[in-house]
N, C-alpha and C. Protein backbone atom coordinates (compact mmCIF):
# COMPACT_ATOMS: atom_id res chain seq x y z
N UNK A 1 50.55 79.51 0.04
CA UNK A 1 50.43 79.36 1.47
C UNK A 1 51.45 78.33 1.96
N UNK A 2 51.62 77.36 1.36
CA UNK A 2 52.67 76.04 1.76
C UNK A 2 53.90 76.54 1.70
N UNK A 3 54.46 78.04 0.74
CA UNK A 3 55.44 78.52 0.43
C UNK A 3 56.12 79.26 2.06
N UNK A 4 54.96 79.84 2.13
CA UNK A 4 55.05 80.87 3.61
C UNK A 4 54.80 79.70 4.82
N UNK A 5 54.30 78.56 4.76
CA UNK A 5 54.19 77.93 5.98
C UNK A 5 56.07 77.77 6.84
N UNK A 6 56.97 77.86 5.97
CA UNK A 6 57.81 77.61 6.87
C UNK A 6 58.70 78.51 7.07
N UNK A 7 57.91 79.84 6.76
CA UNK A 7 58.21 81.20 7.28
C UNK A 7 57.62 81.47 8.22
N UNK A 8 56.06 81.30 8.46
CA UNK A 8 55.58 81.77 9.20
C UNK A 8 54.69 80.43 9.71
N UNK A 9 53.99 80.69 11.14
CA UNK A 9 53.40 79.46 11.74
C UNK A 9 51.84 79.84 10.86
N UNK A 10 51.12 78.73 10.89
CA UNK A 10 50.09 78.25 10.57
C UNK A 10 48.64 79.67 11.28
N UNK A 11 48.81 79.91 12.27
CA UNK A 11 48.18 80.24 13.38
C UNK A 11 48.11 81.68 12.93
N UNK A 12 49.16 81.90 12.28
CA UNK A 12 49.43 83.61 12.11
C UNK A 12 49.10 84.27 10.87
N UNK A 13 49.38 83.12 10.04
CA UNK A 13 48.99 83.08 8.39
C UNK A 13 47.74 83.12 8.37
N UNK A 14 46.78 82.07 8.86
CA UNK A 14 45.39 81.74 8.10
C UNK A 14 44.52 82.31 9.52
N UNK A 15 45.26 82.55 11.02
CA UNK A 15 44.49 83.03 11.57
C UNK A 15 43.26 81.98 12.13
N UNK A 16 43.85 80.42 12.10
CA UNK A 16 42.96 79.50 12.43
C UNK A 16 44.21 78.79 13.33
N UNK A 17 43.49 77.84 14.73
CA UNK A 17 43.66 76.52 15.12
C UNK A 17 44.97 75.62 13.90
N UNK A 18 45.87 75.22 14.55
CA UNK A 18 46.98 73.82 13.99
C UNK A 18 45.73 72.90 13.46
N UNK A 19 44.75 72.57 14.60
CA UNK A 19 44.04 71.35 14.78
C UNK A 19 43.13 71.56 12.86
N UNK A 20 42.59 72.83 13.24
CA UNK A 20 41.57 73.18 12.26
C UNK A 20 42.05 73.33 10.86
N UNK A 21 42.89 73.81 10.66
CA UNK A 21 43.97 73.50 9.48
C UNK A 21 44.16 72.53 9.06
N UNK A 22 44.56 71.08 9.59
CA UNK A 22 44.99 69.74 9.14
C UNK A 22 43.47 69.00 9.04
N UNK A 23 42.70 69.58 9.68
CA UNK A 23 40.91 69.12 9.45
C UNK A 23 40.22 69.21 8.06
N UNK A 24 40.71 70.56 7.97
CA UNK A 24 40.47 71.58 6.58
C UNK A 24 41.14 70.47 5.16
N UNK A 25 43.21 70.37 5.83
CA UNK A 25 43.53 69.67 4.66
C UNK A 25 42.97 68.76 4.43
N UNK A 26 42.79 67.79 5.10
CA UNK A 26 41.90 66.09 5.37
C UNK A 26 40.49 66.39 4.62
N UNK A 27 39.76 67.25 5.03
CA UNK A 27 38.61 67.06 3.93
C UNK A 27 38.42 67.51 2.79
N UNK A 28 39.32 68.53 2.42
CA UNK A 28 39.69 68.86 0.84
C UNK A 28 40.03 67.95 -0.21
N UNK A 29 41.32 66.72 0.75
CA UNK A 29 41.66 65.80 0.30
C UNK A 29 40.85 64.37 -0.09
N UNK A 30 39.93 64.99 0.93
CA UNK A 30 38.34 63.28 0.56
C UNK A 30 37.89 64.00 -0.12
N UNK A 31 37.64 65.60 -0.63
CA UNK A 31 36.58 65.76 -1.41
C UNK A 31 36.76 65.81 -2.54
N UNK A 32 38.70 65.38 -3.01
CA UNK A 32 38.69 65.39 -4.54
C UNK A 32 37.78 64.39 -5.26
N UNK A 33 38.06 64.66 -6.70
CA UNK A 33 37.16 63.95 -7.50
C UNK A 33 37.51 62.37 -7.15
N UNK A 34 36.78 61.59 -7.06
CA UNK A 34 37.16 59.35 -6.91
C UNK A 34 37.31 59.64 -8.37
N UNK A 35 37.94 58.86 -8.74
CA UNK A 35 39.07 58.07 -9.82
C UNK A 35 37.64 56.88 -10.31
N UNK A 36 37.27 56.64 -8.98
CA UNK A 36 35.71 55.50 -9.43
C UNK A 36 34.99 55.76 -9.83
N UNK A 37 34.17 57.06 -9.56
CA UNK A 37 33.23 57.84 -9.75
C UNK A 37 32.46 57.06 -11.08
N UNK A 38 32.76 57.56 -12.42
CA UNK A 38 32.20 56.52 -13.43
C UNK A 38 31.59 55.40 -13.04
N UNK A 39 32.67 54.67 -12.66
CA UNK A 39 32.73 52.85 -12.84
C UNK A 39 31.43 52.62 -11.82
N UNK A 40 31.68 53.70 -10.48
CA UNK A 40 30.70 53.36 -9.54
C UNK A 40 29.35 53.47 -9.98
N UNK A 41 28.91 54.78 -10.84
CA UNK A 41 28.01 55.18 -11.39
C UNK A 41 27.02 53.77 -12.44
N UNK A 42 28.18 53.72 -13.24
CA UNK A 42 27.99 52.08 -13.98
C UNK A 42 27.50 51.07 -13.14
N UNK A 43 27.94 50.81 -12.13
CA UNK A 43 27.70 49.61 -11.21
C UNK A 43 26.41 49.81 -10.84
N UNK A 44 26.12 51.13 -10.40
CA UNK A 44 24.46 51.53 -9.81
C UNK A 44 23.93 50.97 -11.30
N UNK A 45 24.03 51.38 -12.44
CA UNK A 45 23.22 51.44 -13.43
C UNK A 45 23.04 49.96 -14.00
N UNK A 46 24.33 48.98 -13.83
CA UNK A 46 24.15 47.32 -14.01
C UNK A 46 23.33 46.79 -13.30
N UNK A 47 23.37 47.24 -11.88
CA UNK A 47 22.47 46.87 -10.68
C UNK A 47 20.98 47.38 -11.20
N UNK A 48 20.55 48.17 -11.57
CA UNK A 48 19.44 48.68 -10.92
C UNK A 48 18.71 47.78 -12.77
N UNK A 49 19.85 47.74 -14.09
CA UNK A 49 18.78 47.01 -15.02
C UNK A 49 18.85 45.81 -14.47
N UNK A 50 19.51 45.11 -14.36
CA UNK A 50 19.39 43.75 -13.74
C UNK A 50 18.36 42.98 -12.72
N UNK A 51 18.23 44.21 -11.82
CA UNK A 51 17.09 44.24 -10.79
C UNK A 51 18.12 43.24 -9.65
N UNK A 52 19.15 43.49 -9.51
CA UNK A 52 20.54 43.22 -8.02
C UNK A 52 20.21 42.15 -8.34
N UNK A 53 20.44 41.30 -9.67
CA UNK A 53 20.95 39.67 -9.46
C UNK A 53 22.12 39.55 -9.77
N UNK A 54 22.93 40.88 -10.11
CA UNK A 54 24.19 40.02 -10.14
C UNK A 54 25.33 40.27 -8.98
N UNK A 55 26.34 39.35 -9.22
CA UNK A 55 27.05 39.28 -8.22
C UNK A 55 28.22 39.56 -8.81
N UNK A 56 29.75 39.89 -8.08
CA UNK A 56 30.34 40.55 -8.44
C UNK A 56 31.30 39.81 -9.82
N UNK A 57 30.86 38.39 -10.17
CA UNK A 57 31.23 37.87 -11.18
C UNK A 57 30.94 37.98 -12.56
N UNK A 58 29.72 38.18 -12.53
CA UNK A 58 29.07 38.55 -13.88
C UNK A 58 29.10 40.66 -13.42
N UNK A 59 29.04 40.68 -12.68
CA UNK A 59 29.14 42.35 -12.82
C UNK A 59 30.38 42.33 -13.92
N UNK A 60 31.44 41.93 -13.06
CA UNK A 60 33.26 42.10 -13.75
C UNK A 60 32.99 41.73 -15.14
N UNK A 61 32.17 40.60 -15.41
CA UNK A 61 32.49 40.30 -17.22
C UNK A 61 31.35 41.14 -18.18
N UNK A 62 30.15 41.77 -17.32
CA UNK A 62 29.53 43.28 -17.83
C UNK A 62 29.90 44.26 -18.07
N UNK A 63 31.27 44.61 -17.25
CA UNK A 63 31.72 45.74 -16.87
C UNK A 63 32.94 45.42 -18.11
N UNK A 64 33.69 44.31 -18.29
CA UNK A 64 34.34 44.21 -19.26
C UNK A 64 33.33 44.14 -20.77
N UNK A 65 32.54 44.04 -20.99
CA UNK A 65 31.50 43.73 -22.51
C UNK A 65 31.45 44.97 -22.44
N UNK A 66 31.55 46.01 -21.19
CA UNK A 66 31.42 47.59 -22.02
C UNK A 66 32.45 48.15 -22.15
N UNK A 67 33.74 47.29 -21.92
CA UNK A 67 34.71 48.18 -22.42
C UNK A 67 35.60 48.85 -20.81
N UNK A 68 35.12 48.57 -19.97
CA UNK A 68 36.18 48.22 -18.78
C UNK A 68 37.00 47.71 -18.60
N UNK A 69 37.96 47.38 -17.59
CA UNK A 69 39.25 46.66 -17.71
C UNK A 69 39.11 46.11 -15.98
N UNK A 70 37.78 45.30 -15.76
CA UNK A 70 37.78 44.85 -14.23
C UNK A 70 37.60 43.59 -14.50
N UNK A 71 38.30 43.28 -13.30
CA UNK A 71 38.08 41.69 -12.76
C UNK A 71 37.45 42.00 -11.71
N UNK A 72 37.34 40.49 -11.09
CA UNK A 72 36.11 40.25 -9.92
C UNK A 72 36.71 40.82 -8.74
N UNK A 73 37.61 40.56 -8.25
CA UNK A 73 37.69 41.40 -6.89
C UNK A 73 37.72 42.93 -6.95
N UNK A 74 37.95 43.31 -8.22
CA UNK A 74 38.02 44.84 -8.57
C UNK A 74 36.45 45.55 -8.09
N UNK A 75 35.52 44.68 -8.96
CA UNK A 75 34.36 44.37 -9.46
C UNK A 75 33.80 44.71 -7.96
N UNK A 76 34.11 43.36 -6.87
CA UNK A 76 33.26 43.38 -5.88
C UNK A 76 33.51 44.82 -5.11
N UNK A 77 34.58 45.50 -4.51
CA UNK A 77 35.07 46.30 -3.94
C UNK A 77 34.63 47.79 -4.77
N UNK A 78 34.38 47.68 -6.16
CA UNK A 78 33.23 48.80 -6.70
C UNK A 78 32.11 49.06 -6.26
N UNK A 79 31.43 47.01 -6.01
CA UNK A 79 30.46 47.32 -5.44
C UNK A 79 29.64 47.78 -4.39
N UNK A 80 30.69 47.57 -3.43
CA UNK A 80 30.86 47.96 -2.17
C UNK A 80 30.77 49.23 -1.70
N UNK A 81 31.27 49.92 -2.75
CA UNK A 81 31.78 51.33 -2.51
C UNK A 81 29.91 52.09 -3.21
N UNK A 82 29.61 51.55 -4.10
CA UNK A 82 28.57 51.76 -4.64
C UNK A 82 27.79 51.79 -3.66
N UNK A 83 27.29 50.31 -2.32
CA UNK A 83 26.49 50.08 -1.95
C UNK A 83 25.63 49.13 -2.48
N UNK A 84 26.01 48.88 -3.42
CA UNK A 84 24.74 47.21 -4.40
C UNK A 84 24.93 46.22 -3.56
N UNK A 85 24.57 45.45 -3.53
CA UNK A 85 24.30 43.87 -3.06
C UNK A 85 23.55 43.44 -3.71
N UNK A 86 23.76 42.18 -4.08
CA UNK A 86 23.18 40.59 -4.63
C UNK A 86 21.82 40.87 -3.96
N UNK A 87 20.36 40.32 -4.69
CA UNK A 87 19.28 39.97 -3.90
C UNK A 87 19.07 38.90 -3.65
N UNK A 88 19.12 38.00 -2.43
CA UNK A 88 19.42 36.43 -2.40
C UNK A 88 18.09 36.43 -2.53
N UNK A 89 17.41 35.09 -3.76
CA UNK A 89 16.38 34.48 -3.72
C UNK A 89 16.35 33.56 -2.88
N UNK A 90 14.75 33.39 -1.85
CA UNK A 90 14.17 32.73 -0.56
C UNK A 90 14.34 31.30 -1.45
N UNK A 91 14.96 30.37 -0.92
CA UNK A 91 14.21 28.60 -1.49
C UNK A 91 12.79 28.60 -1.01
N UNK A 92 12.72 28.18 -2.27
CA UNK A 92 11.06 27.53 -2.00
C UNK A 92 10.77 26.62 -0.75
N UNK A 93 9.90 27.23 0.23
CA UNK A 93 9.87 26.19 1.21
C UNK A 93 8.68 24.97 0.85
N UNK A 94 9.02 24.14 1.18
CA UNK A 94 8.32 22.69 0.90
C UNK A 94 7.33 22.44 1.96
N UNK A 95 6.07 22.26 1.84
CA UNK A 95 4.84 22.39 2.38
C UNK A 95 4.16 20.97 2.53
N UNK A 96 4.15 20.37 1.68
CA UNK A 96 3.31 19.05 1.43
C UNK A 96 4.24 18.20 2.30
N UNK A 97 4.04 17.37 2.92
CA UNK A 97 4.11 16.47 3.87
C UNK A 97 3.47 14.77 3.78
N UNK A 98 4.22 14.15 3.14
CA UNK A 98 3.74 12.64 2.30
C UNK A 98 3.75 11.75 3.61
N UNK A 99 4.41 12.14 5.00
CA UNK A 99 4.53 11.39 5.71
C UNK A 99 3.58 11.54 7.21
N UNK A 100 2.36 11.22 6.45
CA UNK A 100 1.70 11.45 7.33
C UNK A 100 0.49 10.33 8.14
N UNK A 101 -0.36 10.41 8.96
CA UNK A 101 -1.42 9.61 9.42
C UNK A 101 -2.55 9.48 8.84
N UNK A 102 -2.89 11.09 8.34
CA UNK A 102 -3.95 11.24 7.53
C UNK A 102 -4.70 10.41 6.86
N UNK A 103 -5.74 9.78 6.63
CA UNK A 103 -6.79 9.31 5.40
C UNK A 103 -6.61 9.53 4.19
N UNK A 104 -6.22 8.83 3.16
CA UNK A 104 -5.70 8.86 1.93
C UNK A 104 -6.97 8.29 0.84
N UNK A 105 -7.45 9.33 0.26
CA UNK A 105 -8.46 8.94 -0.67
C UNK A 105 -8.61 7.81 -1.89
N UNK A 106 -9.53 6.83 -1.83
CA UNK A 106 -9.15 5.81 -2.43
C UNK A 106 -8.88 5.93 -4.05
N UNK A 107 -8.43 5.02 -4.77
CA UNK A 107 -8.20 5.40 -6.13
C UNK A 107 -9.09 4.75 -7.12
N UNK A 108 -10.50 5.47 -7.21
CA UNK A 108 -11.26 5.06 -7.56
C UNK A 108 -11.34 5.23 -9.16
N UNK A 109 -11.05 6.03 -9.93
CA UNK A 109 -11.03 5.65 -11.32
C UNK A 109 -10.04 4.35 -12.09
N UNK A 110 -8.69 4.46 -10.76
CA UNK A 110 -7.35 3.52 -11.45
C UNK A 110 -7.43 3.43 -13.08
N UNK A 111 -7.26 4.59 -13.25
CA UNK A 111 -6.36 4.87 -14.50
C UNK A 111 -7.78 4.78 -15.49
N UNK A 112 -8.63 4.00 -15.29
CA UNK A 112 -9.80 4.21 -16.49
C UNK A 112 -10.75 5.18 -16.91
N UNK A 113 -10.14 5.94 -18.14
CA UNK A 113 -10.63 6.91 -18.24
C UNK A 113 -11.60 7.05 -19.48
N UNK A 114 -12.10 5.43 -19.49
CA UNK A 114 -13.23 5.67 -20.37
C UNK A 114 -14.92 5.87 -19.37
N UNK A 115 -15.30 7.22 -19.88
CA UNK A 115 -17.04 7.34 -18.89
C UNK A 115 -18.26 6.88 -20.07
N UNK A 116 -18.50 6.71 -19.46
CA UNK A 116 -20.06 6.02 -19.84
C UNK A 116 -21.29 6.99 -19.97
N UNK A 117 -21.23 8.28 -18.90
CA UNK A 117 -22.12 9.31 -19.00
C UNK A 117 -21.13 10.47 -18.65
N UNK A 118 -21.67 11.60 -18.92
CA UNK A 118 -21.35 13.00 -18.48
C UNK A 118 -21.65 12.91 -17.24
N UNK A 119 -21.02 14.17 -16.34
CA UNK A 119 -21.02 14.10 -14.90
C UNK A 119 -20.90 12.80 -13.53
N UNK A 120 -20.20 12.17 -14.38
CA UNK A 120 -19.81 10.65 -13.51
C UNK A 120 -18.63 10.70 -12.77
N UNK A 121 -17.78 10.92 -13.65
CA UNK A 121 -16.40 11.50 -12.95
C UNK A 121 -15.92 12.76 -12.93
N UNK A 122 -14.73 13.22 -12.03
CA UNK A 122 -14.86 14.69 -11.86
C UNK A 122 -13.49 14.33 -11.43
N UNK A 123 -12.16 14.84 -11.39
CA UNK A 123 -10.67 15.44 -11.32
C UNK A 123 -10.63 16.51 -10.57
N UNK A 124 -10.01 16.87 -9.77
CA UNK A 124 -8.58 17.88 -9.66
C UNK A 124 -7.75 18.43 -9.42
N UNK A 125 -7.13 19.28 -9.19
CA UNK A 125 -5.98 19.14 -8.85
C UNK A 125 -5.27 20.46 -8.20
N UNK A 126 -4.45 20.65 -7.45
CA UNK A 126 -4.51 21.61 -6.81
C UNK A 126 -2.69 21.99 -7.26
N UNK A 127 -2.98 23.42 -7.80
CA UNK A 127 -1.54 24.46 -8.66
C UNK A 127 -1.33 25.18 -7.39
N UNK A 128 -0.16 25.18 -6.87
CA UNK A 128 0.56 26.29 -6.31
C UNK A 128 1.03 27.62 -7.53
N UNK A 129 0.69 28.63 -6.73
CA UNK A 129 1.33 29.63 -7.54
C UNK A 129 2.42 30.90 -6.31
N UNK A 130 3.51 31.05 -6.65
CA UNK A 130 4.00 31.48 -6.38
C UNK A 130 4.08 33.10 -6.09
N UNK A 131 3.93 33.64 -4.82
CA UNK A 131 3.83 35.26 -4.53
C UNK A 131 4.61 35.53 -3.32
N UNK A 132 5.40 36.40 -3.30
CA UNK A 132 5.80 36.88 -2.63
C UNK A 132 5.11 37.18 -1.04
N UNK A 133 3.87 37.75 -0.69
CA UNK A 133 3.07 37.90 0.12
C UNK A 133 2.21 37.01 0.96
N UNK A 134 2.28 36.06 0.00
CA UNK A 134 1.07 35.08 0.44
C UNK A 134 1.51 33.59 -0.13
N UNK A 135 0.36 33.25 0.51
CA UNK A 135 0.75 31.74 0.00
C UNK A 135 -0.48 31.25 -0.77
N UNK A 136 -0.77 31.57 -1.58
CA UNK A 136 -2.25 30.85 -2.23
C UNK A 136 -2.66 29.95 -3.00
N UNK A 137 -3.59 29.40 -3.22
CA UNK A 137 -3.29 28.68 -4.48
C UNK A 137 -4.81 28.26 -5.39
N UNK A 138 -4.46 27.42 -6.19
CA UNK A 138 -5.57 27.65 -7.03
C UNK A 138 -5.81 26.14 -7.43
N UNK A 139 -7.22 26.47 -7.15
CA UNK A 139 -8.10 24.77 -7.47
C UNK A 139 -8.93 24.65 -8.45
N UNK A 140 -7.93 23.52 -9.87
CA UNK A 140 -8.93 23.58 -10.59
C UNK A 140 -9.08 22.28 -10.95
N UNK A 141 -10.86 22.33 -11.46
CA UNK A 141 -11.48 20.66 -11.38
C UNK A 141 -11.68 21.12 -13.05
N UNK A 142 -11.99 19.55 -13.36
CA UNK A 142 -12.23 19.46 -14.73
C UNK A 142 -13.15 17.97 -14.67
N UNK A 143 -13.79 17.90 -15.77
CA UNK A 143 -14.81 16.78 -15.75
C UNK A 143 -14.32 15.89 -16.76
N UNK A 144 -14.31 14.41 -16.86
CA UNK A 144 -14.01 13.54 -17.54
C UNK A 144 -14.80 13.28 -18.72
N UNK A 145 -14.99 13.58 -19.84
CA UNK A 145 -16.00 13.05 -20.58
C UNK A 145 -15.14 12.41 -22.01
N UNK A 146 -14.69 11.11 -23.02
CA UNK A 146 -13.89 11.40 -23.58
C UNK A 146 -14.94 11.50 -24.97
N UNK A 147 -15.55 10.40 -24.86
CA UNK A 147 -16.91 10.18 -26.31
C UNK A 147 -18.14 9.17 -25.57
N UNK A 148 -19.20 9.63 -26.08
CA UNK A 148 -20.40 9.11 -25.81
C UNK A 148 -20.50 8.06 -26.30
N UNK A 149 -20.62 6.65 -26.14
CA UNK A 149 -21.48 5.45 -27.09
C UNK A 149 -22.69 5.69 -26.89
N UNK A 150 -23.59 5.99 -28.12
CA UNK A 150 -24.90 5.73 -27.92
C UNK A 150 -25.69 4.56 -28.37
């Protein structure tokens, strides 16, 4: 066809639009095979064991441990093309507040942790645990007892 194009016009040959012709070439030409295709494929598959913590620095020296030949800007612009992104972890936001008006409970054992009876003293202490959803946490007491004199 490219042989006869400059024999004959476009219009007469294929029986289509100038416009529709160079439309035609243009998306034949995006639909060859990417040259990336693999590497991109790889990148989904680094991403998705990893669970998107990495970034395009340790991607590049993954992508080289299997036998690739990328560096990092190579690396990032794969990823791009892939669609991956980094999952930024939230900082822990800080809750407790030391500077306050509040009533501060007195310190009534000061450090002596010898008891005299069972159920005299009592501890405890309050664990944050970390969730995504919520904020909860968990209160646990414990009782002082270390040895009986009888």
């Amino acid at each position: 066809m490219r042989q006869q194009q400059k024999s004959y016009p476009i219009t007469v040959l294929c029986r289509v639009s100038r416009s529709k012709y160079y439309k035609y070439l243009k998306t034949v030409h995006e639909n060859q095979i990417n040259p990336d295709f693999e590497l991109i494929a790889k990148v989904r598959q680094i991403h998705s064991d990893t669970r998107g913590s990495y970034g395009s620095r340790r991607m590049s020296g993954q992508l080289r441990d299997d036998g690739y030949d990328v560096g990092r800007y190579r690396a990032s612009s794969l990823m791009k093309k892939a669609g991956v992104y980094v999952k930024l972890q939230k900082r822990f936001k800080r809750i407790t507040d030391s500077n306050h008006n509040q009533p501060v409970a007195p310190n009534l054992l000061n450090r002596q942790f010898e008891v005299a009876r069972s159920d005299t003293v009592w501890c405890a202490d309050i664990t944050y645990l970390v969730r995504p959803e919520k904020f909860p946490f968990l209160l646990s007491s414990a009782g002082f007892l270390t040895h009986l004199s009888s």
